[in-house]
C-alpha atoms as a PDB file:
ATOM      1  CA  UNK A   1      20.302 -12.318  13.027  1.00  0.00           C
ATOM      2  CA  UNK A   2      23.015 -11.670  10.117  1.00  0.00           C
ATOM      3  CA  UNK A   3      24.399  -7.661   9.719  1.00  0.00           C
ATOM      4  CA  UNK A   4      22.169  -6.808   6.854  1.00  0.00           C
ATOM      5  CA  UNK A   5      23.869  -6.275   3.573  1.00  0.00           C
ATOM      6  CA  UNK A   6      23.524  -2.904   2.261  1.00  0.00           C
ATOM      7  CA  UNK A   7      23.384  -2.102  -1.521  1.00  0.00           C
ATOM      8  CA  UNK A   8      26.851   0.504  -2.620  1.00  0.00           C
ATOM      9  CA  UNK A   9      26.060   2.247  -5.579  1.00  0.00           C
ATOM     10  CA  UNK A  10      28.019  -0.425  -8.316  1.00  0.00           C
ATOM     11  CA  UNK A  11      26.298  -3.599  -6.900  1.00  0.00           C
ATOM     12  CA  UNK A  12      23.045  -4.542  -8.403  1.00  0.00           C
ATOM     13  CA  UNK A  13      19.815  -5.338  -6.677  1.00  0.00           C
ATOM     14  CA  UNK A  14      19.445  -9.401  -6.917  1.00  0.00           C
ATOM     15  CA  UNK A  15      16.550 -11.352  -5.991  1.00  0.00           C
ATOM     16  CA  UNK A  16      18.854 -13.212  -3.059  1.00  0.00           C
ATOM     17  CA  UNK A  17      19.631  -9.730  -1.745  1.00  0.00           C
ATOM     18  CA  UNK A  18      15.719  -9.321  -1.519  1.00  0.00           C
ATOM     19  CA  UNK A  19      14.565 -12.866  -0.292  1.00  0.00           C
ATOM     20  CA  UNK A  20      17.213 -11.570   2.973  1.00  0.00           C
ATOM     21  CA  UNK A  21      15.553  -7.880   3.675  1.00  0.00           C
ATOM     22  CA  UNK A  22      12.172  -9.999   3.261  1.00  0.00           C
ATOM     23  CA  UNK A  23      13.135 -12.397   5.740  1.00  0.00           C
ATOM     24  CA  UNK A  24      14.751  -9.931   8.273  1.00  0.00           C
ATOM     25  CA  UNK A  25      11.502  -7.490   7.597  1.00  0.00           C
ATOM     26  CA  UNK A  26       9.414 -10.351   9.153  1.00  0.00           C
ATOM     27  CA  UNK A  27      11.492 -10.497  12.087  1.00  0.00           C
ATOM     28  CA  UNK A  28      10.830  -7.085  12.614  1.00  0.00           C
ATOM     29  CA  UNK A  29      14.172  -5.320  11.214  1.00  0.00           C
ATOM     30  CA  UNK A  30      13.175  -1.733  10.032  1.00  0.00           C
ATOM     31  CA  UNK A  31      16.229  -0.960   8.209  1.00  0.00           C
ATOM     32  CA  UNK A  32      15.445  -4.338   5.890  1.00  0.00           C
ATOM     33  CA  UNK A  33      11.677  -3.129   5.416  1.00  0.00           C
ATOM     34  CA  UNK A  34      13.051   0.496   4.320  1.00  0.00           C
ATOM     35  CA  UNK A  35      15.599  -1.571   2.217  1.00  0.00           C
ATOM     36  CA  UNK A  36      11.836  -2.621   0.421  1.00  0.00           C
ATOM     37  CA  UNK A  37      10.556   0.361   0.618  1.00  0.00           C
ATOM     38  CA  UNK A  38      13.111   1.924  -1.362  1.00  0.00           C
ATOM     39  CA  UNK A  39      13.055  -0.747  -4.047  1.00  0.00           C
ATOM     40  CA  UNK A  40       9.513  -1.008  -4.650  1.00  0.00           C
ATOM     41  CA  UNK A  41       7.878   2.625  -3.904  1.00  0.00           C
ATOM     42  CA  UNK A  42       8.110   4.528  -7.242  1.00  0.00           C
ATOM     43  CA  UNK A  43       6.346   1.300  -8.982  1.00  0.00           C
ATOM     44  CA  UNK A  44       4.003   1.049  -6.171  1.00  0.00           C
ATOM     45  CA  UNK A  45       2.857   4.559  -6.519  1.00  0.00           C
ATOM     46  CA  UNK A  46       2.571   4.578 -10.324  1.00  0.00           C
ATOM     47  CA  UNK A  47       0.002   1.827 -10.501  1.00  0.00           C
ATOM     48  CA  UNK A  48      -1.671   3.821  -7.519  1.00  0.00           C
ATOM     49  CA  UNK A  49      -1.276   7.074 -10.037  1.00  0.00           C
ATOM     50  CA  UNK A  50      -2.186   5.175 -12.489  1.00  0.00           C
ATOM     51  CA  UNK A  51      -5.380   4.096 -10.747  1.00  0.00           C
ATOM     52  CA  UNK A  52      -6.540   6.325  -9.421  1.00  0.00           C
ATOM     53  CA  UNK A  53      -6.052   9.570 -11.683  1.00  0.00           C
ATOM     54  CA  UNK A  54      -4.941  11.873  -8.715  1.00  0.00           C
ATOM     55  CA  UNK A  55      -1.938  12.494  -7.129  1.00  0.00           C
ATOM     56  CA  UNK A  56      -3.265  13.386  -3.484  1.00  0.00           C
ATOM     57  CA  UNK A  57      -5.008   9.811  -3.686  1.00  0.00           C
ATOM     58  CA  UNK A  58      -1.775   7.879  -4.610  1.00  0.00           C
ATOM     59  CA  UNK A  59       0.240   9.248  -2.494  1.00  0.00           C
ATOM     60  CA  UNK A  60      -1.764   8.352   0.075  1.00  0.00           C
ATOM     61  CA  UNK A  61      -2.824   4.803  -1.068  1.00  0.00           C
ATOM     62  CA  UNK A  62       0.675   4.529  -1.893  1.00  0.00           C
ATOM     63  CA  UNK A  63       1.302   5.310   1.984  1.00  0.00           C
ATOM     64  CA  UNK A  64      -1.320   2.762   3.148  1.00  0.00           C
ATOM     65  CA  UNK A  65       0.086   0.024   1.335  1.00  0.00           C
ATOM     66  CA  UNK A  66       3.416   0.290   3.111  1.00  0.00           C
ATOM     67  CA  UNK A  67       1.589   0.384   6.327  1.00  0.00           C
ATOM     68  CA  UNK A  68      -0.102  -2.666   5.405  1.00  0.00           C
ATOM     69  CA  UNK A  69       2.908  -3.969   4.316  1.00  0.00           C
ATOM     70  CA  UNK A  70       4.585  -3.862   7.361  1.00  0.00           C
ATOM     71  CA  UNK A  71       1.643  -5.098   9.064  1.00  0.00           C
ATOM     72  CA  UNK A  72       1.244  -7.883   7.071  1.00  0.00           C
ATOM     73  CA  UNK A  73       4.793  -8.635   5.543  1.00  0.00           C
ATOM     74  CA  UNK A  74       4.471 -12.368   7.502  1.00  0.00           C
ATOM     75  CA  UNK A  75       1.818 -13.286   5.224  1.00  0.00           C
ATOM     76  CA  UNK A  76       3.830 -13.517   2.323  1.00  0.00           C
ATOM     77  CA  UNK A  77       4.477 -17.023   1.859  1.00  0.00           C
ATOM     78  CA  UNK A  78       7.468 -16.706  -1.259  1.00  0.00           C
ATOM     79  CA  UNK A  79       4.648 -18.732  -3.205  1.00  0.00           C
ATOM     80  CA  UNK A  80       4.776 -15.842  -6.320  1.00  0.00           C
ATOM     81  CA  UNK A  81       7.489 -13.444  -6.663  1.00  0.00           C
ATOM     82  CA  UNK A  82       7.653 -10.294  -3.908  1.00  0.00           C
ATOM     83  CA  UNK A  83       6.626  -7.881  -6.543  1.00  0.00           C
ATOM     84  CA  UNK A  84       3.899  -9.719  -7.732  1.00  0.00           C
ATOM     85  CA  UNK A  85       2.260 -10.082  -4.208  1.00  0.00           C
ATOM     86  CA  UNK A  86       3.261  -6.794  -3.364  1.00  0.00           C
ATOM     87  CA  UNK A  87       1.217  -5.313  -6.662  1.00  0.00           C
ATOM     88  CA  UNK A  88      -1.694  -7.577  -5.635  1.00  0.00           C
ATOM     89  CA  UNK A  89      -2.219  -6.042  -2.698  1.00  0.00           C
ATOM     90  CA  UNK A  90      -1.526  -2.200  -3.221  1.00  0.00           C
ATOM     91  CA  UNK A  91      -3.719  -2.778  -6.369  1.00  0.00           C
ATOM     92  CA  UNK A  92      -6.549  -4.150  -3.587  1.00  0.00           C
ATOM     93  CA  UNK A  93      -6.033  -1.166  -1.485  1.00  0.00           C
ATOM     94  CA  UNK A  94      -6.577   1.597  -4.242  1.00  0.00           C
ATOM     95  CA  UNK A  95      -9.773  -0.340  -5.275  1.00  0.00           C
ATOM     96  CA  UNK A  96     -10.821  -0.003  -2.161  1.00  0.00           C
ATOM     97  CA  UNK A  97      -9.824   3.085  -1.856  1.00  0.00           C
ATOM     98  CA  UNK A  98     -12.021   3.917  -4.813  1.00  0.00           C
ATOM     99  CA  UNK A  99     -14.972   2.043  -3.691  1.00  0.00           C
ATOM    100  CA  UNK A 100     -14.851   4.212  -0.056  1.00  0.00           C
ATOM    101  CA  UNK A 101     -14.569   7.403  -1.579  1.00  0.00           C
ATOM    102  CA  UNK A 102     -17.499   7.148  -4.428  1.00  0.00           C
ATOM    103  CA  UNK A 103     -20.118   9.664  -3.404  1.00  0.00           C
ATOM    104  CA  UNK A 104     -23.570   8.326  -3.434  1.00  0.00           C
ATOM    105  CA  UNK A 105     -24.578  10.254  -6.313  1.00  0.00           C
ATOM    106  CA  UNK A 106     -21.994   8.852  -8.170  1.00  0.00           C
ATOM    107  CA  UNK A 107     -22.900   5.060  -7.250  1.00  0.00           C
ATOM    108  CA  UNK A 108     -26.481   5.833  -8.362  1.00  0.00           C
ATOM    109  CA  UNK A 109     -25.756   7.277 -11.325  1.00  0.00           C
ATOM    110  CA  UNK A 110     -22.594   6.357 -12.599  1.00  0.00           C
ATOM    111  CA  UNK A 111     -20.892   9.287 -12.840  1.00  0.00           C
ATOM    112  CA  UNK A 112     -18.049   7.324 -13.247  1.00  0.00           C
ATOM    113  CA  UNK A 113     -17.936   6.888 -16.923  1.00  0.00           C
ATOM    114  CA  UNK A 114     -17.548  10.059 -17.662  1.00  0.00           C
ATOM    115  CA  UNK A 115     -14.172  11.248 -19.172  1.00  0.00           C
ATOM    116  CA  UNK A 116     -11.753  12.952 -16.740  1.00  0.00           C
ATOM    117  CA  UNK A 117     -10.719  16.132 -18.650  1.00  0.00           C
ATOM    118  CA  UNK A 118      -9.258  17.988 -16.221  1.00  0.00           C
ATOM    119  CA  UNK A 119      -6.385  15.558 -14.943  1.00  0.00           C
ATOM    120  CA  UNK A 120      -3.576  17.296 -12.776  1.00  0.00           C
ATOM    121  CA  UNK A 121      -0.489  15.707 -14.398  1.00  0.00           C
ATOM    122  CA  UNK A 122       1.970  16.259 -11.764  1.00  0.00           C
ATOM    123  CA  UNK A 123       4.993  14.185 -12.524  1.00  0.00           C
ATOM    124  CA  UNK A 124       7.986  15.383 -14.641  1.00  0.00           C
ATOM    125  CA  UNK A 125       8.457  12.531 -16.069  1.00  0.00           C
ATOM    126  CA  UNK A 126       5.497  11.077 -17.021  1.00  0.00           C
ATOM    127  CA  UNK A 127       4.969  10.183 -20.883  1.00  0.00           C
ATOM    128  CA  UNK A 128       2.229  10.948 -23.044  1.00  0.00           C
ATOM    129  CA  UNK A 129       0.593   7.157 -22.845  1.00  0.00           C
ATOM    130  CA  UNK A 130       0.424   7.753 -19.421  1.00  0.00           C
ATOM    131  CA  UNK A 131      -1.426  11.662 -19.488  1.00  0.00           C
ATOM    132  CA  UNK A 132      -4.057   9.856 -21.940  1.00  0.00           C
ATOM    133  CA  UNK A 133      -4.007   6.374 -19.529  1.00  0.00           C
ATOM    134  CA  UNK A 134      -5.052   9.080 -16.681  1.00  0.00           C
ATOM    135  CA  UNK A 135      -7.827  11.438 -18.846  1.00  0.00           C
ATOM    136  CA  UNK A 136      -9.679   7.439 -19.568  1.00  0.00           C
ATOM    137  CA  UNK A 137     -13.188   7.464 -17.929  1.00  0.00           C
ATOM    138  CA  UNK A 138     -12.605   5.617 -14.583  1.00  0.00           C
ATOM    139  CA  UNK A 139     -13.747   1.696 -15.207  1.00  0.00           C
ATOM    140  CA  UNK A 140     -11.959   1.462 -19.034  1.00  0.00           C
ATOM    141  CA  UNK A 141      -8.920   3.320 -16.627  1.00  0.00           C
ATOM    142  CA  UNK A 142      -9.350   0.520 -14.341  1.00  0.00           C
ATOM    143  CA  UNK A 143      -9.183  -2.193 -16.432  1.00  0.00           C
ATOM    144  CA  UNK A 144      -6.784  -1.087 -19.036  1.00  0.00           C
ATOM    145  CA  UNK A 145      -3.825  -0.765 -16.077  1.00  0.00           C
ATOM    146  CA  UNK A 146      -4.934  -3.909 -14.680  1.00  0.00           C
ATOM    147  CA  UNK A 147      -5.049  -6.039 -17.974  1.00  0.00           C
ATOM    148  CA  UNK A 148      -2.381  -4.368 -19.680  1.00  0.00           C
ATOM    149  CA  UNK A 149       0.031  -3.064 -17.189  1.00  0.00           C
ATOM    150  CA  UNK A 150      -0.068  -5.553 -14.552  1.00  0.00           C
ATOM    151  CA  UNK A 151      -0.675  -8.632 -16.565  1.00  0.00           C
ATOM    152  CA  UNK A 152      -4.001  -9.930 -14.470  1.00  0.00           C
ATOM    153  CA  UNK A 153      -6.551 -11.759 -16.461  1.00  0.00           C
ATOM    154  CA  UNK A 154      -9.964 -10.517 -17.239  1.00  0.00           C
ATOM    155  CA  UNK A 155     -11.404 -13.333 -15.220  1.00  0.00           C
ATOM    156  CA  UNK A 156      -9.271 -11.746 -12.471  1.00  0.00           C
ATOM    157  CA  UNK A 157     -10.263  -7.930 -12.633  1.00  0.00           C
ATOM    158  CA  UNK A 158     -13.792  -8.852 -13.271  1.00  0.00           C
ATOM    159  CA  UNK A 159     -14.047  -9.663 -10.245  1.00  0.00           C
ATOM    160  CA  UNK A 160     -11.974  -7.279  -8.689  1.00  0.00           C
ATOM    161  CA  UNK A 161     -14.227  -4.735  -9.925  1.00  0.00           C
ATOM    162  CA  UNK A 162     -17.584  -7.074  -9.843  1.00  0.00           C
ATOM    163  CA  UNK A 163     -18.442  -7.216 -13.507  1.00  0.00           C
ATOM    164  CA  UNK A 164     -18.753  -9.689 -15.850  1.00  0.00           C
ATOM    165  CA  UNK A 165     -15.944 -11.211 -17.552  1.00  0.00           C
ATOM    166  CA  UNK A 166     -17.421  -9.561 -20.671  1.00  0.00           C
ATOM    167  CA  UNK A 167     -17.714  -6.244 -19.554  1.00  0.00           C
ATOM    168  CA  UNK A 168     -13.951  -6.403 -18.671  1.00  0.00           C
ATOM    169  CA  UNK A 169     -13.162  -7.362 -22.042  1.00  0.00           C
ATOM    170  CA  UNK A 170     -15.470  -4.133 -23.481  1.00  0.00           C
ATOM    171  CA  UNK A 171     -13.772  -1.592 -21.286  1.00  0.00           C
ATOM    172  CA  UNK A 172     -10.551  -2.844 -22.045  1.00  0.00           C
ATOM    173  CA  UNK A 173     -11.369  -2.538 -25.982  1.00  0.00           C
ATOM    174  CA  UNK A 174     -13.041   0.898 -25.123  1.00  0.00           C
ATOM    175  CA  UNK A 175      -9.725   1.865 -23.355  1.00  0.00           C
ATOM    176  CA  UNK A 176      -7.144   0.871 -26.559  1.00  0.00           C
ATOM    177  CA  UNK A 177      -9.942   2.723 -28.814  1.00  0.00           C
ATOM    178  CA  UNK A 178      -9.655   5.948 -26.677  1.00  0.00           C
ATOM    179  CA  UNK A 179      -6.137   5.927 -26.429  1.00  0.00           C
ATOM    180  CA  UNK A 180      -5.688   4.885 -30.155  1.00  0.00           C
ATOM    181  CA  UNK A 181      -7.527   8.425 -30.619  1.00  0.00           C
ATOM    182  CA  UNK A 182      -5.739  10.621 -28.159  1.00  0.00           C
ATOM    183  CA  UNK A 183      -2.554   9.431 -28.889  1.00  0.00           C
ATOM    184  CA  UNK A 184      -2.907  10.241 -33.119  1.00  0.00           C
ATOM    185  CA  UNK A 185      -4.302  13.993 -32.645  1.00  0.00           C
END
């Protein structure tokens, strides 16, 4: 196996440079997955933030997916771009994550929808978009980061979330309305 390459602070990151710690990470090599880990953790664990409107919960989701990761780091094929399949499946895990932890009061009744007032915003530098992204009620949350964050298509995060197409469109609209008004007070 080649001497991986390590990154000195003046050399950029290139996609060559990460096709190599992908490759060595699926033989195994540790110091090629932490190479990953490193490149890929702060975005990971804003779309879990972003998500899932805690900080407790990403962090931990965010931990999870890195586990899975390196569990499952041979199924990734090249066939999309690292990131992109990487995304995919950390934005899987904190739906799931979601789905496990709804109480069953809240799957009866759809507590849900309600507006999260009280949001803990616990990193320094997070902007105002993303303080009213958080406060969203949960679904419009959902499909806002999905839609307009990550780029997936309605048809996509309707069934993600099992709704209908339409309904993915409507939170998304409900979403830009709230923010619209948060962000002008």
């Amino acid at each position: 196996m080649d001497k991986l390459k390590i990154i000195d602070a003046n050399e950029r990151f290139s996609p060559d440079l990460e096709s190599q710690w992908i490759a060595q990470a699926q033989q195994g090599d540790q110091q090629a997955f932490h190479h990953l880990y490193k490149n890929h953790h702060r975005r990971i664990y804003a779309l879990c933030w972003r998500m899932l409107a805690d900080k407790d919960s990403a962090e931990d989701v965010c931990q999870e997916v890195f586990v899975q990761l390196w569990q499952k780091i041979n199924n990734f094929r090249g066939e999309s771009k690292f990131s992109t399949w990487l995304h995919s499946v950390a934005s899987n895990i904190a739906l799931g994550h979601i789905r496990k932890n709804k109480t069953w009061i809240q799957r009866i009744f759809s507590i849900e929808e309600q507006a999260v007032e009280d949001v803990a915003v616990d990193m320094p530098d997070c902007s105002n978009l993303d303080k009213n992204i958080l406060k969203l009620p949960e679904r419009a949350r959902l499909v806002f980061v999905l839609f307009a964050i990550e780029g997936y298509r309605h048809e996509e995060i309707a069934s993600m979330l099992g709704m209908a197409v339409g309904t993915s469109k409507a939170q998304y609209h409900r979403a830009r309305g709230l923010l619209r008004e948060s962000l002008s007070e």
